[in-house]
C-alpha atoms as a PDB file:
ATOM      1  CA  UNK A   1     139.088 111.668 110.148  1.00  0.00           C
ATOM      2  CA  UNK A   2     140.594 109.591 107.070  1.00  0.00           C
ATOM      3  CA  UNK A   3     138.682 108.745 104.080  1.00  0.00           C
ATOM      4  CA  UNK A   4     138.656 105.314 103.902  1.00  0.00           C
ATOM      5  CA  UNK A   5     135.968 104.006 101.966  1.00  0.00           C
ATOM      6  CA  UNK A   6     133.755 104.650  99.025  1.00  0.00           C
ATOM      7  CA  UNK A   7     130.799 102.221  98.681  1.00  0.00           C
ATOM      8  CA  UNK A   8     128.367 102.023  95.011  1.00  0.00           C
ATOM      9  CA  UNK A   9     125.428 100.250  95.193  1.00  0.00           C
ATOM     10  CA  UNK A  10     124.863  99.127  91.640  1.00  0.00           C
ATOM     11  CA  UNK A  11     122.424  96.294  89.688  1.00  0.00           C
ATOM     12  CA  UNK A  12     125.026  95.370  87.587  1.00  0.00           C
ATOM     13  CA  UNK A  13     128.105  94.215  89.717  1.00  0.00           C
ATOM     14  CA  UNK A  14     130.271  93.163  86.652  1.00  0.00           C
ATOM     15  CA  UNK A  15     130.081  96.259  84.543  1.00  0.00           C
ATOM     16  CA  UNK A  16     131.130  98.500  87.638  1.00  0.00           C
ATOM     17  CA  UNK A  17     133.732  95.647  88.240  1.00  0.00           C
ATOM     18  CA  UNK A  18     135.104  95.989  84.654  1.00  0.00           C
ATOM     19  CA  UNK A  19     135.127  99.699  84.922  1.00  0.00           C
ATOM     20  CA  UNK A  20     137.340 100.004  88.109  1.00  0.00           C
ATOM     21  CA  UNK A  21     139.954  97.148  86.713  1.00  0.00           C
ATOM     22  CA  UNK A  22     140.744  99.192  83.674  1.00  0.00           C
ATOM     23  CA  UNK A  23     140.531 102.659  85.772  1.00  0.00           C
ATOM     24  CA  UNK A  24     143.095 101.894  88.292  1.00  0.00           C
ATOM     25  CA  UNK A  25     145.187  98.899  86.091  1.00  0.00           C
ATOM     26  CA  UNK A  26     144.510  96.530  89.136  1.00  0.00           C
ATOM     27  CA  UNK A  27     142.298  93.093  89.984  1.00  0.00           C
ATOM     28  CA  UNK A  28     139.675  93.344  92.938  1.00  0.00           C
ATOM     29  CA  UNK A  29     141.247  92.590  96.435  1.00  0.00           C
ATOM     30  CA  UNK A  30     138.150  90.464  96.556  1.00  0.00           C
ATOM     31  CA  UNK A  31     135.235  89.753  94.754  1.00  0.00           C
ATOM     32  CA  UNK A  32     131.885  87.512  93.617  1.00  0.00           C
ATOM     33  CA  UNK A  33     129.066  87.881  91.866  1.00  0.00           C
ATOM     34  CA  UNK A  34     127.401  90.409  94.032  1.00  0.00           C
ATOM     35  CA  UNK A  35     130.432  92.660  95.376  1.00  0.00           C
ATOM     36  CA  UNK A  36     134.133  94.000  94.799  1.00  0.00           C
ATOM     37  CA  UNK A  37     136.656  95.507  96.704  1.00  0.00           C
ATOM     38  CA  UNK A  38     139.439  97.716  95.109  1.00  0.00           C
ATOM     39  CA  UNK A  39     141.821  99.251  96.917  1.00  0.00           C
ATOM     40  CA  UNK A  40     143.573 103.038  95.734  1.00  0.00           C
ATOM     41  CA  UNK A  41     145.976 103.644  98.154  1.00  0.00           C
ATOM     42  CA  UNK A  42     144.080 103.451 101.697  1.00  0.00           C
ATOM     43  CA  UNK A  43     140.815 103.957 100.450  1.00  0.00           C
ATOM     44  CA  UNK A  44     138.422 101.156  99.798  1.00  0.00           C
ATOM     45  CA  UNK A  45     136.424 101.173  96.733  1.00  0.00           C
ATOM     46  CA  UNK A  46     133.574  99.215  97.643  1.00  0.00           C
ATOM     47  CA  UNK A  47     131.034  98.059  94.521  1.00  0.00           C
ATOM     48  CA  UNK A  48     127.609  96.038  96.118  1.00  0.00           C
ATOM     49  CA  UNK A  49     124.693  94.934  94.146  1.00  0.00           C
ATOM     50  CA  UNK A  50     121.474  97.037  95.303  1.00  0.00           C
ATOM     51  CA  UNK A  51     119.209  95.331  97.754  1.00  0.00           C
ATOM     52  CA  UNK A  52     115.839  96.374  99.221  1.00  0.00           C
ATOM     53  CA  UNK A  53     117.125  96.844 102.953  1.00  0.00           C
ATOM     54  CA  UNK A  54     114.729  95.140 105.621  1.00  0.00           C
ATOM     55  CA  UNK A  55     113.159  96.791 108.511  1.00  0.00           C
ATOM     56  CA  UNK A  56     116.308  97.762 110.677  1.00  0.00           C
ATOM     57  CA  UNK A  57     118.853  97.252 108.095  1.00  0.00           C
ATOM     58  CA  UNK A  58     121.184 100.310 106.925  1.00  0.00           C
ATOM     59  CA  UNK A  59     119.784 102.180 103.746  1.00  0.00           C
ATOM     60  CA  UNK A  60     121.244 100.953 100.614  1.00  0.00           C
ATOM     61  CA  UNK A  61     122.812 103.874  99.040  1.00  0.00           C
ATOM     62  CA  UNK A  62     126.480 104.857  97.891  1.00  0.00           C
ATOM     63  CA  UNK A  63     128.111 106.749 100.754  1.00  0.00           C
ATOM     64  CA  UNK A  64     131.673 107.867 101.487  1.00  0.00           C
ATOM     65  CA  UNK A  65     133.014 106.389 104.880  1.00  0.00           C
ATOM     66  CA  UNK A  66     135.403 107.916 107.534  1.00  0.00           C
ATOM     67  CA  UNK A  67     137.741 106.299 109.897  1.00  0.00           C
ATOM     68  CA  UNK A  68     137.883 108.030 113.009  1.00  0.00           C
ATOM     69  CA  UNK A  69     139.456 106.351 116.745  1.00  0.00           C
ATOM     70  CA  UNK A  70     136.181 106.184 118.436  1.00  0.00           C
ATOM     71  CA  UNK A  71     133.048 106.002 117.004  1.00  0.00           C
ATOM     72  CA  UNK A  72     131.019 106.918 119.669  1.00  0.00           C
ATOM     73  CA  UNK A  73     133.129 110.113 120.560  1.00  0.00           C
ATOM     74  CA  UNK A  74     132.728 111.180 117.001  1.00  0.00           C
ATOM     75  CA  UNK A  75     129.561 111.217 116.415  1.00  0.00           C
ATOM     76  CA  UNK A  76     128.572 112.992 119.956  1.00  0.00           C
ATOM     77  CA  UNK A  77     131.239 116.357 118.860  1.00  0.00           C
ATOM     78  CA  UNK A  78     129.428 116.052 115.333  1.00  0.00           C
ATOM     79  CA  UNK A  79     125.744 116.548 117.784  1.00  0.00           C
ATOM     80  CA  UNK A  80     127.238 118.938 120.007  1.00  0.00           C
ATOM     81  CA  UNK A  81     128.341 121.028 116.819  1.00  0.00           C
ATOM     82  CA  UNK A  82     124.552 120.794 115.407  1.00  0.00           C
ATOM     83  CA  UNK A  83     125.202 117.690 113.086  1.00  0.00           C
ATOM     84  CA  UNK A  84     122.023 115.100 113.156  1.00  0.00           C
ATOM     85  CA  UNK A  85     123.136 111.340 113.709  1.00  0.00           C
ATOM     86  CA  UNK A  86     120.913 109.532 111.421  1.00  0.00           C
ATOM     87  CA  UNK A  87     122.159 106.328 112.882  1.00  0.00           C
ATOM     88  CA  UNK A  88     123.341 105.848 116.189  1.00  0.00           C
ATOM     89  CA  UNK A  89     126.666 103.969 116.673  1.00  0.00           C
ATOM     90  CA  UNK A  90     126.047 100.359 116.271  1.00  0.00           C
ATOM     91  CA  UNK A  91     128.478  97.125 116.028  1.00  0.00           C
ATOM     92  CA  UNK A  92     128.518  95.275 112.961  1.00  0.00           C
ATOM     93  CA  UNK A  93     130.123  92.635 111.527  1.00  0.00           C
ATOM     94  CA  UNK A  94     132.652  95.135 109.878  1.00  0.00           C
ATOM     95  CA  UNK A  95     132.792  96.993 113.256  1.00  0.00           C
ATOM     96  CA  UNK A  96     131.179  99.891 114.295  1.00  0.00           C
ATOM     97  CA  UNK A  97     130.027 102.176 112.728  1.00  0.00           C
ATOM     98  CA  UNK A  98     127.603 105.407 112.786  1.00  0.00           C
ATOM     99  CA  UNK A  99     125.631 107.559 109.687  1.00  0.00           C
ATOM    100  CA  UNK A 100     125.070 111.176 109.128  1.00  0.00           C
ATOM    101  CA  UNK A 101     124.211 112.724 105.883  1.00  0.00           C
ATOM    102  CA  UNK A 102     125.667 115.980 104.385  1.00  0.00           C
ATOM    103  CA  UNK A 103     124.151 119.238 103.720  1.00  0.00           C
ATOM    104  CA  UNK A 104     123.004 117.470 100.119  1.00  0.00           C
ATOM    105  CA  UNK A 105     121.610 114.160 101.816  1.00  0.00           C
ATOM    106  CA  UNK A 106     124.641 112.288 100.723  1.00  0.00           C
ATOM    107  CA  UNK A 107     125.275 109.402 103.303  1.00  0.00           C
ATOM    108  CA  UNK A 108     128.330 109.539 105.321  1.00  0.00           C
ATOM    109  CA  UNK A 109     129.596 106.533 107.729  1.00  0.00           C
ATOM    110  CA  UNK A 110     131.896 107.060 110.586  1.00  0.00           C
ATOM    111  CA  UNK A 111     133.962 103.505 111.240  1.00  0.00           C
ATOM    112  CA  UNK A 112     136.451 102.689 113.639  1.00  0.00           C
END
C-alpha cells in the first residue's frame, strides 16, 4: 500500500486553499470554489467543501487514502485478518475504491 491521498472536508475552501499555497510554496494542481488539489510529492492533498452526503453517498469526512493493485483483493486479506469493510468495493468516477476505519474511527479508502 502507498499513501496517496489526504482528503479535508472544510466550509471554508479558500482559507484551507491559502494555507496549503504558503505551506508547500506551490499553486493548486486544480481548483474552484468548492475544491483544491495539491500535490507533495505523490500524495494528493485533497481540500472539499463539506456537504450533507445523500442516502448512498460516501460519508463526508477527512480520510487518508491508499493505493493498492486490486481493490477487491485488498480489502478481502484486510476481512480475513479481522478488519471490518465499512464499504464494500465500489466503482466511481475516480475508480474504485473501498472504506475501512482505524482503531480511532478515522476513515481510510483503499483506491486502485
Amino acid at each position: 500500500m502507498k499513501l496517496t491521498e489526504i482528503a479535508y472536508f472544510t466550509d471554508n475552501v479558500a482559507e484551507m486553499t491559502g494555507f496549503y499555497k504558503r505551506l508547500l510554496g506551490s499553486e493548486p494542481v486544480h481548483a474552484s470554489e468548492d475544491m483544491a488539489i495539491f500535490m507533495s510529492d505523490h500524495t494528493k492533498i485533497f481540500i472539499h467543501k463539506t456537504y450533507v452526503p445523500g442516502p448512498g453517498e460516501l460519508p463526508c469526512e477527512n480520510h487518508k487514502a491508499f493505493t493498492v493493485d486490486d481493490v477487491d483483493s485488498a480489502a478481502k486479506k484486510l476481512e480475513e485478518a479481522g478488519m471490518k469493510i465499512e464499504v464494500a468495493p465500489a466503482d466511481y468516477y475516480w475508480g474504485r475504491s473501498a472504506y475501512l476505519r482505524d482503531p480511532d474511527g478515522h476513515l481510510i479508502e483503499l483506491t486502485a
